[in-house]
PDB file of N, CA and C in Angstrom:
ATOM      1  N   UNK A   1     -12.393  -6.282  -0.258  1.00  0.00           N
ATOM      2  CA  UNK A   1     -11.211  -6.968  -0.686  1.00  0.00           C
ATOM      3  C   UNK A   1     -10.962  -8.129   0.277  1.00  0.00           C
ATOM      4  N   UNK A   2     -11.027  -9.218  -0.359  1.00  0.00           N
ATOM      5  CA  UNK A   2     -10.220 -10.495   0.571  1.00  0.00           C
ATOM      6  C   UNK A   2      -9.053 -11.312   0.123  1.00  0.00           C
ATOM      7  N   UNK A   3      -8.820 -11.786   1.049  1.00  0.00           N
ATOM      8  CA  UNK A   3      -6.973 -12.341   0.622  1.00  0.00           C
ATOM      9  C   UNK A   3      -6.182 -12.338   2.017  1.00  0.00           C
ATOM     10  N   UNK A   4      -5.405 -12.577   1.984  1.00  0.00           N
ATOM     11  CA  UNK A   4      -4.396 -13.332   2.874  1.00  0.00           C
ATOM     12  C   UNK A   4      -2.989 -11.718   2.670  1.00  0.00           C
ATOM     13  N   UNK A   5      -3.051 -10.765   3.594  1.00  0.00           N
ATOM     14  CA  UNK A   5      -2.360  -9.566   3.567  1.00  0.00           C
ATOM     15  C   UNK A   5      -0.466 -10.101   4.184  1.00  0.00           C
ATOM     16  N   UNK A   6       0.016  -9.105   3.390  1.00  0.00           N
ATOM     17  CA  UNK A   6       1.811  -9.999   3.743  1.00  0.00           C
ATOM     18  C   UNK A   6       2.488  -8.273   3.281  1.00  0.00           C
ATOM     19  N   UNK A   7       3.595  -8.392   3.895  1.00  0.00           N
ATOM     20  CA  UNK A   7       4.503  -6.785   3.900  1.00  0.00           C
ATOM     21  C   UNK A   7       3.589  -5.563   4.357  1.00  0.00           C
ATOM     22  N   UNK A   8       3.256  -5.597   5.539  1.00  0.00           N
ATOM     23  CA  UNK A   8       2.830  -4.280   5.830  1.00  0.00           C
ATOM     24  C   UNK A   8       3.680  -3.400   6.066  1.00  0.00           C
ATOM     25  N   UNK A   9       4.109  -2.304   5.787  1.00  0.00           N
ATOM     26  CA  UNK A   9       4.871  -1.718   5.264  1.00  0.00           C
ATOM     27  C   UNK A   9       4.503  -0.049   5.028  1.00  0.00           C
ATOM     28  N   UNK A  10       5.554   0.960   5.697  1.00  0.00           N
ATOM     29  CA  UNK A  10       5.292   2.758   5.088  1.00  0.00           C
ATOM     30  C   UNK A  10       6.455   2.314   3.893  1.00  0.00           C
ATOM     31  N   UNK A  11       6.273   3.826   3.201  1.00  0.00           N
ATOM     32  CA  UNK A  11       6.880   3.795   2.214  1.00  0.00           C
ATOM     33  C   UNK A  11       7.261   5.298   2.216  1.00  0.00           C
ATOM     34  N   UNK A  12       7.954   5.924   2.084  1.00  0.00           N
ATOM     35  CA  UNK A  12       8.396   7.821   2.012  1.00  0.00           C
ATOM     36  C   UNK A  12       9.403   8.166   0.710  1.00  0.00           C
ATOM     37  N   UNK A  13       8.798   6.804  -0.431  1.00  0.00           N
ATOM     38  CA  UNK A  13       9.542   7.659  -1.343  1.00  0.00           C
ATOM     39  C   UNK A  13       9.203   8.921  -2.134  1.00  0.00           C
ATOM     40  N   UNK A  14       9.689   9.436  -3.007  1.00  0.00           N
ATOM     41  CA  UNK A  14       8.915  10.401  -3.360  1.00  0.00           C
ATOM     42  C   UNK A  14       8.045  10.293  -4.309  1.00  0.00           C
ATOM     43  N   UNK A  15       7.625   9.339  -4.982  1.00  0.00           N
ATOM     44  CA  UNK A  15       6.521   8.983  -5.552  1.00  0.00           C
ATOM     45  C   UNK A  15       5.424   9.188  -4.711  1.00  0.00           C
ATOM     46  N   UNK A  16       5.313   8.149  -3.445  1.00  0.00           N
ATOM     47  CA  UNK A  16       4.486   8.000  -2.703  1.00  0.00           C
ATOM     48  C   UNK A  16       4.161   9.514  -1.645  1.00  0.00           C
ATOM     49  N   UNK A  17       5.344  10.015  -1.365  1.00  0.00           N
ATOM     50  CA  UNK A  17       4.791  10.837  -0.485  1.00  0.00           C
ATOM     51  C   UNK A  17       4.243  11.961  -1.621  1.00  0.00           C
ATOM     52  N   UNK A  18       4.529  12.238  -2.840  1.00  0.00           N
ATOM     53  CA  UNK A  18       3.933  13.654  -3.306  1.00  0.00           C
ATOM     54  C   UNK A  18       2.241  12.849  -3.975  1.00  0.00           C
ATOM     55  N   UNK A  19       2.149  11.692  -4.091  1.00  0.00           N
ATOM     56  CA  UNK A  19       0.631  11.246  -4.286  1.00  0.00           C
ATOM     57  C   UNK A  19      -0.438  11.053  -3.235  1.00  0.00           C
ATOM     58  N   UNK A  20       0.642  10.743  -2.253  1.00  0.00           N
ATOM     59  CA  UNK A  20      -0.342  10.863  -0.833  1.00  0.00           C
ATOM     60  C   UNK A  20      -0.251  12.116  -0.113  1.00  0.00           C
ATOM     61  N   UNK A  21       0.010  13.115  -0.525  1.00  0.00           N
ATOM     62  CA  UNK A  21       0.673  14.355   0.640  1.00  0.00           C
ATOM     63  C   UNK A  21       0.786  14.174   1.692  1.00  0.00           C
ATOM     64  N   UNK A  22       1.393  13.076   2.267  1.00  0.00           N
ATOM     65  CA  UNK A  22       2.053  12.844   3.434  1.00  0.00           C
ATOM     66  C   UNK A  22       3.200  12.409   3.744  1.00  0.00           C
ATOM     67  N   UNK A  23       3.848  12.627   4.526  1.00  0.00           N
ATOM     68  CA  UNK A  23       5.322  11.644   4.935  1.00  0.00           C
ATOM     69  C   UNK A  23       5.614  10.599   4.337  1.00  0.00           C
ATOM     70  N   UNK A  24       4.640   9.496   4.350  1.00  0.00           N
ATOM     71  CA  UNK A  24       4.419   8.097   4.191  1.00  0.00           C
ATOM     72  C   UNK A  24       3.177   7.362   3.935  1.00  0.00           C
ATOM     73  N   UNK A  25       3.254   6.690   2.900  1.00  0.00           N
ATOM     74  CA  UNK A  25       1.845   5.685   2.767  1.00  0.00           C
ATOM     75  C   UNK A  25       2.003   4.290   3.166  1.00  0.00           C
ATOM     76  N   UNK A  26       0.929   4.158   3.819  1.00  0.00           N
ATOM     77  CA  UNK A  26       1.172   2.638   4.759  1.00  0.00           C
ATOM     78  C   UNK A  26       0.456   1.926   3.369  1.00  0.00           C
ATOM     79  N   UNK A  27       1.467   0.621   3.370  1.00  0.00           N
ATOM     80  CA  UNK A  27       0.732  -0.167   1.866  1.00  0.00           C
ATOM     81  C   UNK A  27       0.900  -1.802   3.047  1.00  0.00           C
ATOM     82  N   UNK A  28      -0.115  -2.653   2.446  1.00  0.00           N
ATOM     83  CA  UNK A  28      -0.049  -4.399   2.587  1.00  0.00           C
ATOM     84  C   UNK A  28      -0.384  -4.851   1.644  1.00  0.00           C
ATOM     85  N   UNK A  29       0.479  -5.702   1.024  1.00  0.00           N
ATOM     86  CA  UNK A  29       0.449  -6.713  -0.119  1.00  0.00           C
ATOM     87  C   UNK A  29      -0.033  -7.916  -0.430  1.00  0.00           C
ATOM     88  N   UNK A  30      -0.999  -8.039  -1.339  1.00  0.00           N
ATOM     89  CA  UNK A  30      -2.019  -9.702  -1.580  1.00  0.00           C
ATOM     90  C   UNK A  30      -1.604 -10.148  -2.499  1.00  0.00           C
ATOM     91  N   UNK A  31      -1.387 -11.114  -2.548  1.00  0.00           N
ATOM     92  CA  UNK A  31      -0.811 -11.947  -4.084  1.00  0.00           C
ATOM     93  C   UNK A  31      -2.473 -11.219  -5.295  1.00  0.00           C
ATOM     94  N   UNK A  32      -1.620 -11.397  -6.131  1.00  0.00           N
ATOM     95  CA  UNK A  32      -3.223 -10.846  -7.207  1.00  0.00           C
ATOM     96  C   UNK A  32      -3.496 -12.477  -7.284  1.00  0.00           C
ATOM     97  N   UNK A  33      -3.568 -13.511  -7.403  1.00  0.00           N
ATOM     98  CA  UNK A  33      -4.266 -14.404  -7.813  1.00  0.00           C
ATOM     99  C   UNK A  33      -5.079 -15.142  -6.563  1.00  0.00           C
ATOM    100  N   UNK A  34      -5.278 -14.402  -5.066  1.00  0.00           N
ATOM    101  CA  UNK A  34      -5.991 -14.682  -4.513  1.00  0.00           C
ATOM    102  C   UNK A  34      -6.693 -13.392  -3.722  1.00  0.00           C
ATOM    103  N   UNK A  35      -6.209 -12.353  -4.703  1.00  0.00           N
ATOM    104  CA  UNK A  35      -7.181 -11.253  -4.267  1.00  0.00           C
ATOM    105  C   UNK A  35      -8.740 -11.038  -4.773  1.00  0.00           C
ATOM    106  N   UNK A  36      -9.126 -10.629  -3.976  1.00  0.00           N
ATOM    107  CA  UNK A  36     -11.157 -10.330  -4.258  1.00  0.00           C
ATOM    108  C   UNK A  36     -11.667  -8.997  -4.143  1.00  0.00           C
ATOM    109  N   UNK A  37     -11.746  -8.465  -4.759  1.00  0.00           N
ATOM    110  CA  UNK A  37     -12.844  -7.263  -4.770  1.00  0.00           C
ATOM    111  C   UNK A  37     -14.272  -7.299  -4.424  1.00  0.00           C
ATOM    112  N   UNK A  38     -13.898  -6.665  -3.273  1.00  0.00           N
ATOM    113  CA  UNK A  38     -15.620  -7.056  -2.462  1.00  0.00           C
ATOM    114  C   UNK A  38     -16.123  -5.524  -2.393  1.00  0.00           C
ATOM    115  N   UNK A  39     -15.834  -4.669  -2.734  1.00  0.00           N
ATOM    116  CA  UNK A  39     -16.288  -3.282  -2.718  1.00  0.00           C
ATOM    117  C   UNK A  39     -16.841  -2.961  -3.949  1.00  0.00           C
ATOM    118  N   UNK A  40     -17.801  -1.744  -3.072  1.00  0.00           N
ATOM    119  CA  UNK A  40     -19.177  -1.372  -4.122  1.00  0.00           C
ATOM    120  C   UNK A  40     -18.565  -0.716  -5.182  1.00  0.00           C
ATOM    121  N   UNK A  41     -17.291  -0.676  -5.698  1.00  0.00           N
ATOM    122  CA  UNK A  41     -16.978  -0.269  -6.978  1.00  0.00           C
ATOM    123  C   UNK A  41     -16.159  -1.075  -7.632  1.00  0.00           C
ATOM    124  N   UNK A  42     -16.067  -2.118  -7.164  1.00  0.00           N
ATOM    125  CA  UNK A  42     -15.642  -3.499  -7.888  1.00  0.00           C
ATOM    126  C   UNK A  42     -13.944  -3.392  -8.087  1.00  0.00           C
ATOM    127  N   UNK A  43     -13.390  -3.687  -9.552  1.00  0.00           N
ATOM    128  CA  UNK A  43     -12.325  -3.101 -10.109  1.00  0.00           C
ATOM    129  C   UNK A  43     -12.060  -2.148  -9.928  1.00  0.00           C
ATOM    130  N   UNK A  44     -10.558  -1.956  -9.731  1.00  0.00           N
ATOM    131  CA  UNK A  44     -10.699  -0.361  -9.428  1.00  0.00           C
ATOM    132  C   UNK A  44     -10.226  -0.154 -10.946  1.00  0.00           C
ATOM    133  N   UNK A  45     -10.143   1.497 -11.333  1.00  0.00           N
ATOM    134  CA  UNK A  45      -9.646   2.145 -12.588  1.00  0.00           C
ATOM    135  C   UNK A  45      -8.182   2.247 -12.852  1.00  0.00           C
ATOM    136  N   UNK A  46      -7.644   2.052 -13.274  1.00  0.00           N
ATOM    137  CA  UNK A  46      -6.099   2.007 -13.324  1.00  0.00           C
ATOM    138  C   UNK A  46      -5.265   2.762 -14.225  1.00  0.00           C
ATOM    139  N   UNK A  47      -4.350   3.491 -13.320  1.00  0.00           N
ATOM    140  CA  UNK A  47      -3.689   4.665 -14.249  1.00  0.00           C
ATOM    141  C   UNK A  47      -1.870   4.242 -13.769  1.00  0.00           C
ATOM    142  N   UNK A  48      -1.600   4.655 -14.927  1.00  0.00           N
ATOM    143  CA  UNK A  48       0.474   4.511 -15.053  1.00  0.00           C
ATOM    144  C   UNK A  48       0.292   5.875 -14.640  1.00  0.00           C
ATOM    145  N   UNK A  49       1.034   5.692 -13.228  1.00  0.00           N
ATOM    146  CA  UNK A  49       2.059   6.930 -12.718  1.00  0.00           C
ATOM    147  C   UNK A  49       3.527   6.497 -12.979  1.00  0.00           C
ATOM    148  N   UNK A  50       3.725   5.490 -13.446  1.00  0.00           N
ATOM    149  CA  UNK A  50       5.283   5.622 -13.464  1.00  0.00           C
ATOM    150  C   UNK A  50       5.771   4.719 -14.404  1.00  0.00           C
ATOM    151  N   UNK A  51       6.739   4.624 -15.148  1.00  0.00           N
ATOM    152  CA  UNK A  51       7.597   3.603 -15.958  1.00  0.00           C
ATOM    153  C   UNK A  51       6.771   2.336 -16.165  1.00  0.00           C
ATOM    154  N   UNK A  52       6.866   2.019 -14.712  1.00  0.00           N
ATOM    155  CA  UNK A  52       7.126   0.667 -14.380  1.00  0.00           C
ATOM    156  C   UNK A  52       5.740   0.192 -13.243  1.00  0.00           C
ATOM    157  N   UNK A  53       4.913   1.365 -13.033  1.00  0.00           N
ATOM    158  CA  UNK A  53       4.014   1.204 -11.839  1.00  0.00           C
ATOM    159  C   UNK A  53       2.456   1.455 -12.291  1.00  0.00           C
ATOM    160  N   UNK A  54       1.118   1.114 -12.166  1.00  0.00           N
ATOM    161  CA  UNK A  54      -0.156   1.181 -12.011  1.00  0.00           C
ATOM    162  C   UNK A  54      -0.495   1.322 -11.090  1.00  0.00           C
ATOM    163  N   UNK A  55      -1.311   2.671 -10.828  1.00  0.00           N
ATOM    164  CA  UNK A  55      -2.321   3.020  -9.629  1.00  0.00           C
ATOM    165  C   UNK A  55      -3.571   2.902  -9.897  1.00  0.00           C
ATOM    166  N   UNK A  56      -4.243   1.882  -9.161  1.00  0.00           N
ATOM    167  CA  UNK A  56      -5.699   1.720  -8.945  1.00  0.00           C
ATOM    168  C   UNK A  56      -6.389   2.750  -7.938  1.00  0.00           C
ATOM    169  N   UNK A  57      -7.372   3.091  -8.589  1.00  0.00           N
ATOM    170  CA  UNK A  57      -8.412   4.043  -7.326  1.00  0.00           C
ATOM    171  C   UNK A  57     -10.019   3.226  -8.226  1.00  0.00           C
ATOM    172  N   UNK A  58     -10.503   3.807  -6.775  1.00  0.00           N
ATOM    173  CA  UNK A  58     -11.826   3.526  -6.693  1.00  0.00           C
ATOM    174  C   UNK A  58     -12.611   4.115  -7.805  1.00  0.00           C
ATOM    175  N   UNK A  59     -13.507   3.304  -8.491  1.00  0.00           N
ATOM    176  CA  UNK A  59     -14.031   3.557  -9.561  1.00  0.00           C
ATOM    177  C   UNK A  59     -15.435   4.344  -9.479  1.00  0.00           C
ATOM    178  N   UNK A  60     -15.753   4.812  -8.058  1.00  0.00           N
ATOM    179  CA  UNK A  60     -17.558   5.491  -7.660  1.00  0.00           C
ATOM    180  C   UNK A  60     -16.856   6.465  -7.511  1.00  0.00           C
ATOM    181  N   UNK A  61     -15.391   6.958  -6.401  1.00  0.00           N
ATOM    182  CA  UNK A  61     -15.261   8.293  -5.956  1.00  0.00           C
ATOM    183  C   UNK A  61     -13.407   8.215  -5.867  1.00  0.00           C
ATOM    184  N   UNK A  62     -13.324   8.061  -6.949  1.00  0.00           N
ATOM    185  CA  UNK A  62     -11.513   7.977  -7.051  1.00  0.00           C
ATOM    186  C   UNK A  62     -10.294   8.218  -6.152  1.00  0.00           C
ATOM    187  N   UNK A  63     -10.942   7.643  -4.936  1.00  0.00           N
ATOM    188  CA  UNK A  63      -9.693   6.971  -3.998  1.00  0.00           C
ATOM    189  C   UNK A  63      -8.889   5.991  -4.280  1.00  0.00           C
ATOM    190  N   UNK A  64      -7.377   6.362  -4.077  1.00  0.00           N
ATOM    191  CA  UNK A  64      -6.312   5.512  -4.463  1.00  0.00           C
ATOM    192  C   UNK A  64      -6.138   4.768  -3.583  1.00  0.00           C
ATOM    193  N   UNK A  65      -6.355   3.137  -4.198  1.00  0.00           N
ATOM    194  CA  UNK A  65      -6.240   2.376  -3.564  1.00  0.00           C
ATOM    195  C   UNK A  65      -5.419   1.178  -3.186  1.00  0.00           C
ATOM    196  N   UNK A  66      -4.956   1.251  -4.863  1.00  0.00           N
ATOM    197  CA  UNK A  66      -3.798   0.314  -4.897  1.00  0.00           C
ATOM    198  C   UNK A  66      -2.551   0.409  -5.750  1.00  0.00           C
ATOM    199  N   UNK A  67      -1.670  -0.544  -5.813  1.00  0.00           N
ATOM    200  CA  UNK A  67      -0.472   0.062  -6.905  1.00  0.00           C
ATOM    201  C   UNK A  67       0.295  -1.293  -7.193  1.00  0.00           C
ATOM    202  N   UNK A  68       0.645  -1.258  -8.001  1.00  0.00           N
ATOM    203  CA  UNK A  68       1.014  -3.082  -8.947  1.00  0.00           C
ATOM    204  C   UNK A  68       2.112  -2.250  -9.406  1.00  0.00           C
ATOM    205  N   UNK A  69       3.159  -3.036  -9.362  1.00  0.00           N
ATOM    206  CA  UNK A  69       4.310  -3.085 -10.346  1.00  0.00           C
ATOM    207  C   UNK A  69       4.427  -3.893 -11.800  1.00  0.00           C
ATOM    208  N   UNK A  70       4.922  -3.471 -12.528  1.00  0.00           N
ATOM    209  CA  UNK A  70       4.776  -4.407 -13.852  1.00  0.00           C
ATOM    210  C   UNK A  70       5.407  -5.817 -13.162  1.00  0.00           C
ATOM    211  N   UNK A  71       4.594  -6.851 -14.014  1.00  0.00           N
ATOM    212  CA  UNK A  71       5.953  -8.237 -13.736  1.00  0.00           C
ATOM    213  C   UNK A  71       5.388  -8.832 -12.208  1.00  0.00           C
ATOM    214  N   UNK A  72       4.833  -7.958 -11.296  1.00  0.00           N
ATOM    215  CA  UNK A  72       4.503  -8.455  -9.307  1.00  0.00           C
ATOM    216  C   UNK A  72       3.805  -9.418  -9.649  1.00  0.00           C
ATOM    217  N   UNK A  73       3.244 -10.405  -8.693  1.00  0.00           N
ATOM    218  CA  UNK A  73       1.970 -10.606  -8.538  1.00  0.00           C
ATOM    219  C   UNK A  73       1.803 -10.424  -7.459  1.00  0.00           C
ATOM    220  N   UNK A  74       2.142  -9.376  -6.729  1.00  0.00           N
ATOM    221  CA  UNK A  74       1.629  -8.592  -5.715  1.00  0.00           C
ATOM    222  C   UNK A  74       0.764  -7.629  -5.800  1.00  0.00           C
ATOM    223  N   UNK A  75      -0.052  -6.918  -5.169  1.00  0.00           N
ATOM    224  CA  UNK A  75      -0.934  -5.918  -5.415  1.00  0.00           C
ATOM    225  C   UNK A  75      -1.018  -5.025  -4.206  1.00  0.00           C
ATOM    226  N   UNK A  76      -0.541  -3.959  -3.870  1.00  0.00           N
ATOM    227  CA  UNK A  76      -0.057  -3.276  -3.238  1.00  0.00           C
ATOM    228  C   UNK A  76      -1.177  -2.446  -2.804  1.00  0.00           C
ATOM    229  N   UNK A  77      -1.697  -2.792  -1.261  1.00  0.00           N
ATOM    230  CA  UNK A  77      -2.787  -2.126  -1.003  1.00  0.00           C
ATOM    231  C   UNK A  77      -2.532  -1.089   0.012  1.00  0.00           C
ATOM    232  N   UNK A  78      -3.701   0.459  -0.128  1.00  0.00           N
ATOM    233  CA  UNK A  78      -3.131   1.200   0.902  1.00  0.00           C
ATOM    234  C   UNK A  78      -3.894   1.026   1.840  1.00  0.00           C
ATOM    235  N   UNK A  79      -3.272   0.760   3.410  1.00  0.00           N
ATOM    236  CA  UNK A  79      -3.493  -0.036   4.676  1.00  0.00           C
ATOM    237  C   UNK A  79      -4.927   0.256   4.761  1.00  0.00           C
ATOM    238  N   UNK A  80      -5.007   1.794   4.552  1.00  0.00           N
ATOM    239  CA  UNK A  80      -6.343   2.782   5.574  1.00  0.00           C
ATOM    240  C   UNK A  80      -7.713   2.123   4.950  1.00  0.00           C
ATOM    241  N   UNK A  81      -7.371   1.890   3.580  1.00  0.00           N
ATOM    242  CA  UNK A  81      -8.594   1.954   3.072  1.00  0.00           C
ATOM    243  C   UNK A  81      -9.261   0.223   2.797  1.00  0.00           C
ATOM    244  N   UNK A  82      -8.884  -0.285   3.990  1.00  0.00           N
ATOM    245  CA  UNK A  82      -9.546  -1.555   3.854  1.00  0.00           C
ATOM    246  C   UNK A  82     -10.000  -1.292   5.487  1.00  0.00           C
ATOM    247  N   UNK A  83     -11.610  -1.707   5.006  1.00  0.00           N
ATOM    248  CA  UNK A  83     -12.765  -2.126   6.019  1.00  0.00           C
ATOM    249  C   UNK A  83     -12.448  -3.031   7.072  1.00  0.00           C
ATOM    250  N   UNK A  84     -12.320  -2.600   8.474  1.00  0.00           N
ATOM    251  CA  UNK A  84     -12.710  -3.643   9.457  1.00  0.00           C
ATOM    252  C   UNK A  84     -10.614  -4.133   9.711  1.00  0.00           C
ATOM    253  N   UNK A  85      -9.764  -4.419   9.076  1.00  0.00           N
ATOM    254  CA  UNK A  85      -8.564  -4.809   8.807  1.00  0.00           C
ATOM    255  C   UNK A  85      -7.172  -4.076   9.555  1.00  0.00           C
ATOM    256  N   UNK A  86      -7.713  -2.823   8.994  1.00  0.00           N
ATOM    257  CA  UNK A  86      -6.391  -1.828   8.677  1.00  0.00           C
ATOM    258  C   UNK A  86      -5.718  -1.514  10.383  1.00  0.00           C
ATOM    259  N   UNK A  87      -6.436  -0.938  10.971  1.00  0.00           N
ATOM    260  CA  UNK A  87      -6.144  -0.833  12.439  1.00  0.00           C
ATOM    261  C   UNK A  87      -4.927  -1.743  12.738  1.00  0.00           C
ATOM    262  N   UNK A  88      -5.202  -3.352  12.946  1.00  0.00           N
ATOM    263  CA  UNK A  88      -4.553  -4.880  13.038  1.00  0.00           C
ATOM    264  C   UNK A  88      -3.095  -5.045  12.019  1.00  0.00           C
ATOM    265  N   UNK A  89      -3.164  -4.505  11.104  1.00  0.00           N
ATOM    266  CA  UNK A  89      -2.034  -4.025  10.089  1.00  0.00           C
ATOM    267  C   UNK A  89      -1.188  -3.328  10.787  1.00  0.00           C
ATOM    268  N   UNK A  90       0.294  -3.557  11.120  1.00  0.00           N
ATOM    269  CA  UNK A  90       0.862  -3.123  11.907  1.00  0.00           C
ATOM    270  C   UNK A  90       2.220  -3.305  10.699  1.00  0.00           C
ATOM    271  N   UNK A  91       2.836  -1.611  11.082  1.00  0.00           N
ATOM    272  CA  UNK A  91       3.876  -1.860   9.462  1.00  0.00           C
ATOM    273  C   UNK A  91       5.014  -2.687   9.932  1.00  0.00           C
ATOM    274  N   UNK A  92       5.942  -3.118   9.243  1.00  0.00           N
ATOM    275  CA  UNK A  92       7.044  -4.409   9.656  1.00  0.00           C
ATOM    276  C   UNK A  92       8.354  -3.596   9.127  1.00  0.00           C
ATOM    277  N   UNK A  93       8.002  -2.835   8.203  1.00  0.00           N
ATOM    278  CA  UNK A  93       9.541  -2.386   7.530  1.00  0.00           C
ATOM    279  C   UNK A  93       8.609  -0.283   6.906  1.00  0.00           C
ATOM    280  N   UNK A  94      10.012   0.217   6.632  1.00  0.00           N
ATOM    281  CA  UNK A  94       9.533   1.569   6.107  1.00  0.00           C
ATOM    282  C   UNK A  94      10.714   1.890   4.957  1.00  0.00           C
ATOM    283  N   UNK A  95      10.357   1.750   3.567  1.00  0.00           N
ATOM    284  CA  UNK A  95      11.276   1.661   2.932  1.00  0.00           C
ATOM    285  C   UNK A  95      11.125   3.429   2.544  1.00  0.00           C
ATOM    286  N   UNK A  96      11.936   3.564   2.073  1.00  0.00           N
ATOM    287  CA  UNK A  96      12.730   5.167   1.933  1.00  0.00           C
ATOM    288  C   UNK A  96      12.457   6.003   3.440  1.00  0.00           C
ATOM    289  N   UNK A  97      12.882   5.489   4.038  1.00  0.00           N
ATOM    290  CA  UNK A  97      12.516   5.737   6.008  1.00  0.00           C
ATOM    291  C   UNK A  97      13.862   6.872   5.381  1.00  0.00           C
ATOM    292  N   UNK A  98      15.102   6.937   5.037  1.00  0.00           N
ATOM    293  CA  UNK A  98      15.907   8.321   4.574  1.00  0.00           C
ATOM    294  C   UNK A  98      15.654   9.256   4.065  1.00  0.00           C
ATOM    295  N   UNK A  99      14.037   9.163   3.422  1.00  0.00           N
ATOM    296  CA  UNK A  99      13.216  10.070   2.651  1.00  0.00           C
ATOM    297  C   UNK A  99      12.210  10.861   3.689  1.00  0.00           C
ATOM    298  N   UNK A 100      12.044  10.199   4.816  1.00  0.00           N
ATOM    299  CA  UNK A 100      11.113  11.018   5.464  1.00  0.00           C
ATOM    300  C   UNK A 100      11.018  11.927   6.152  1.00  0.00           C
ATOM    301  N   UNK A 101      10.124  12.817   6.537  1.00  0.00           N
ATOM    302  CA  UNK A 101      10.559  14.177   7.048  1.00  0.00           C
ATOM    303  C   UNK A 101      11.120  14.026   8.269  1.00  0.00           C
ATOM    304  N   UNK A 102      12.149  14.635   8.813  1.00  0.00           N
ATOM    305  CA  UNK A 102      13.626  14.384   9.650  1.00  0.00           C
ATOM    306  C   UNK A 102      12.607  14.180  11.042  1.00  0.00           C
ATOM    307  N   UNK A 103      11.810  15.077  11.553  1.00  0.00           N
ATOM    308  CA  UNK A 103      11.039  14.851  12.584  1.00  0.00           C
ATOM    309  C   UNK A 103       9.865  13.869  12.506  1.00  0.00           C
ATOM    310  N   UNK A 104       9.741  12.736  11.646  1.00  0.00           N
ATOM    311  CA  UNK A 104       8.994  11.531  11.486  1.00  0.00           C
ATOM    312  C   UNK A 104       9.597  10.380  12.813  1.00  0.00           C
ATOM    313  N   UNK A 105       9.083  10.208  13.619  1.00  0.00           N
ATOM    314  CA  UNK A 105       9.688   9.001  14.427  1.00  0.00           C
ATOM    315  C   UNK A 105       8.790   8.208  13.898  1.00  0.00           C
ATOM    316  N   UNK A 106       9.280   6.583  13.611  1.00  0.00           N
ATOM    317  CA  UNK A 106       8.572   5.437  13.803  1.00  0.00           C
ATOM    318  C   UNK A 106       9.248   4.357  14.623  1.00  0.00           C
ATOM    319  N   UNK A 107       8.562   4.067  15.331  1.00  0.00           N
ATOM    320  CA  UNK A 107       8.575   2.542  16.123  1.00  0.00           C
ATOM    321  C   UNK A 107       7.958   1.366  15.923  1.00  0.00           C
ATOM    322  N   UNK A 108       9.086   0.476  15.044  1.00  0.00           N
ATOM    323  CA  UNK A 108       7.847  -0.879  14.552  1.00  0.00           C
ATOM    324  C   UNK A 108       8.658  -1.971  15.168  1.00  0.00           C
ATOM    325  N   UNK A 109       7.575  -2.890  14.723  1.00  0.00           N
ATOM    326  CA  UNK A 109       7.684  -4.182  15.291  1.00  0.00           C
ATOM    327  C   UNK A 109       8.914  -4.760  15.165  1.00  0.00           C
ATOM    328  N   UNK A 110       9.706  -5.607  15.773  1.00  0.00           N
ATOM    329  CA  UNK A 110      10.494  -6.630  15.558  1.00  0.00           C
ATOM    330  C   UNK A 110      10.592  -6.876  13.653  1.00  0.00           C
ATOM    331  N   UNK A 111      11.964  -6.832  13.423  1.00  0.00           N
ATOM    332  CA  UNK A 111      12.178  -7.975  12.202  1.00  0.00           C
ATOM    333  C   UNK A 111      11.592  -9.412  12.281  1.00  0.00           C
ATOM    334  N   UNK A 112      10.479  -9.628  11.379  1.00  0.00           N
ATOM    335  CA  UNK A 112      10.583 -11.170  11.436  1.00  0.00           C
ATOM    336  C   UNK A 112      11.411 -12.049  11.034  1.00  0.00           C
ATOM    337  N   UNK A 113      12.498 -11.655  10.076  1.00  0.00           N
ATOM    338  CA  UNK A 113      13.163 -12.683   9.587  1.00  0.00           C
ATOM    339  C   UNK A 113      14.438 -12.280  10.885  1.00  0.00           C
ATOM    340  N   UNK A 114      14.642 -11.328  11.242  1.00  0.00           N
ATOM    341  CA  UNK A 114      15.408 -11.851  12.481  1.00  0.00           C
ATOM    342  C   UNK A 114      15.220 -11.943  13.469  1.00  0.00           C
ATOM    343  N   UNK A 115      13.996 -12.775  13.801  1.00  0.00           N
ATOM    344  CA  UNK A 115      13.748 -13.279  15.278  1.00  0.00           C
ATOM    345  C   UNK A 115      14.489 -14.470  15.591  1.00  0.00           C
TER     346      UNK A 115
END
C-alpha cells in the first residue's frame, strides 16, 4: 500500500473492539484516490459490517485490513498491517477512549491542532 497516511488514531468502539478482540484498533487514513495496493493480494475483498461501513481483508488469507465509510474518501487502514511503516505511526487521538477497558492507559502525542 502507498499513499500519504493522515489520522493515526485507536479506536475502542464496540464495533471495533468485538472485530479485533482487543481494547482498541490502531487505524491511519489515505485518501482513496491516492491510495495503491502494492500487496500480493491486490484488492482486498469487501464485506458490510455495518449500515454505513465496508471491511476490507486480504484476499490470499483474510486479514482485516481496512474499513471505508459510505460517502469517505478516506480509507481506513489498520496501523499493524502495513510493511516497514506501522512502528513510525504514532496514534494522535483515541476515539471511544470511554469505551475502553478501565485499566487501558494511553499516552499520546501532543494535539496538533493545538500546538
Amino acid at each position: 500500500m502507498a499513499g500519504v497516511p493522515d489520522d493515526p488514531h485507536l479506536c475502542s468502539c464496540g464495533h471495533c473492539t468485538l472485530l479485533s478482540g482487543s481494547p482498541a484498533m490502531a487505524w491511519v487514513g489515505f485518501r482513496r484516490e491516492t491510495l495503491i495496493w502494492t500487496g500480493r493480494g491486490g484488492e482486498p475483498t469487501w464485506y458490510s459490517t455495518w449500515s454505513t461501513l465496508r471491511r476490507g481483508h486480504c484476499a490470499r488469507c483474510g486479514t482485516h485490513l481496512v474499513s471505508v465509510a459510505d460517502g469517505s474518501d478516506m480509507v481506513m487502514v489498520t496501523t499493524f498491517s502495513l510493511t516497514g511503516q506501522s512502528g513510525s505511526l504514532e496514534p494522535l487521538g483515541h476515539s471511544f477512549r470511554q469505551c475502553a477497558g478501565p485499566w487501558m492507559s494511553v499516552t499520546l502525542a501532543p494535539d496538533p491542532l493545538r500546538s
